[in-house]
Protein backbone atom coordinates (compact mmCIF):
# COMPACT_ATOMS: atom_id res chain seq x y z
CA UNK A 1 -10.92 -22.49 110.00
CA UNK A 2 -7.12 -23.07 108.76
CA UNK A 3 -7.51 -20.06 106.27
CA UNK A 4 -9.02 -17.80 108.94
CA UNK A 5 -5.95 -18.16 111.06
CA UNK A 6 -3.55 -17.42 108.34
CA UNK A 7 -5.96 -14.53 106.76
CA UNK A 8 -6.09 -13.36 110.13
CA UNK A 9 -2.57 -12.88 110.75
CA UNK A 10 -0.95 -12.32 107.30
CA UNK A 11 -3.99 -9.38 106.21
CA UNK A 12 -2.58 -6.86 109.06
CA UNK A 13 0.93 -7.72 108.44
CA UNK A 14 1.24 -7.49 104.93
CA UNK A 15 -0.95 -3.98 105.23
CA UNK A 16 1.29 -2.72 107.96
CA UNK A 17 4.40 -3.59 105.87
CA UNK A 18 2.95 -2.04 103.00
CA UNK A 19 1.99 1.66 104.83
CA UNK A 20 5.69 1.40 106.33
CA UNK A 21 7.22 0.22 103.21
CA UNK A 22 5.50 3.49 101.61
CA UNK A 23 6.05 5.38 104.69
CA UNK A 24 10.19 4.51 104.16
CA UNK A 25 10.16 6.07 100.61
CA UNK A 26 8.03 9.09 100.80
CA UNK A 27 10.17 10.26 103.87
CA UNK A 28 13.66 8.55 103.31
CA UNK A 29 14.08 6.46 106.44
CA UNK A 30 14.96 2.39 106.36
CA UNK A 31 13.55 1.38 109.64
CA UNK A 32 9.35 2.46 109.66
CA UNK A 33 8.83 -0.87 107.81
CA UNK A 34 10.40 -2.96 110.81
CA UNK A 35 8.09 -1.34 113.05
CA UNK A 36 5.38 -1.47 111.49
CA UNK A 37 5.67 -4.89 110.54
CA UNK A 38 6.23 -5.89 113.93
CA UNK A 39 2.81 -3.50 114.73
CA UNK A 40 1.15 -6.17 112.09
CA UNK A 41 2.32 -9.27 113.72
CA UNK A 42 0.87 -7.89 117.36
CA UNK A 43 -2.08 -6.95 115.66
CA UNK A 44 -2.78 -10.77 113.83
CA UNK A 45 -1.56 -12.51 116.92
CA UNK A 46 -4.65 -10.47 119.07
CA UNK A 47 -6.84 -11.25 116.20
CA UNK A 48 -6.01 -15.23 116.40
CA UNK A 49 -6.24 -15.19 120.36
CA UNK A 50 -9.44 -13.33 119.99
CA UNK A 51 -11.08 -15.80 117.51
CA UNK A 52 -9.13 -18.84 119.06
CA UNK A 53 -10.90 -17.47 122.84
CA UNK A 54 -14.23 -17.18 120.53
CA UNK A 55 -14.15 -20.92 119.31
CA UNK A 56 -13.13 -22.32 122.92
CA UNK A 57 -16.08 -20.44 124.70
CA UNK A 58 -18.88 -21.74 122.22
CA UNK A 59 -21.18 -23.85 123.81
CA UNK A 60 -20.96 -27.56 122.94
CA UNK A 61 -24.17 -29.26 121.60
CA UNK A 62 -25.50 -31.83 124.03
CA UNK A 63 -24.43 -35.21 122.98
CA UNK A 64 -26.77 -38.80 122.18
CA UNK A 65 -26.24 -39.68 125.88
CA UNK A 66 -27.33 -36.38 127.31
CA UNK A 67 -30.50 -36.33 125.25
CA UNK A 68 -31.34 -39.84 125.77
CA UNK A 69 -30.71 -39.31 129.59
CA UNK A 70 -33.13 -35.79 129.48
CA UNK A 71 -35.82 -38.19 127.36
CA UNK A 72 -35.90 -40.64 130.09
CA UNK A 73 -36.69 -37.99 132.92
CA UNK A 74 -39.30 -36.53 130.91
């Protein structure tokens, strides 16, 4: 789960400093590279809340007590 956070968030900022990086020398300019790189950080810090929200909402499974507790009912 560790190396899905960090694939998560360093995949779209290395990319996005990569286009801007290339984006810099084909036209010239110094400063694409800053915002794109900052684009890349927004983008891995949705993708970490997204899969963070993801693993919080799965259900739990029902623990010993809870299915001991059910059997008993039944």
């Amino acid at each position: 789960m560790i190396l899905q956070f960090s694939l998560n968030m360093l995949v779209p900022i290395c990319l996005m400093s990569a286009l801007g990086y290339y984006l810099d020398r084909k036209f010239g300019t110094s400063f694409v590279i800053i915002i794109f790189f900052f684009a890349g950080a927004a983008a891995g810090g949705r993708n970490i809340y997204k899969m963070a929200m993801a693993d919080v909402e799965k259900p739990d499974r029902p623990d010993k007590e809870s299915k001991t507790k059910h059997e008993k009912d039944i």
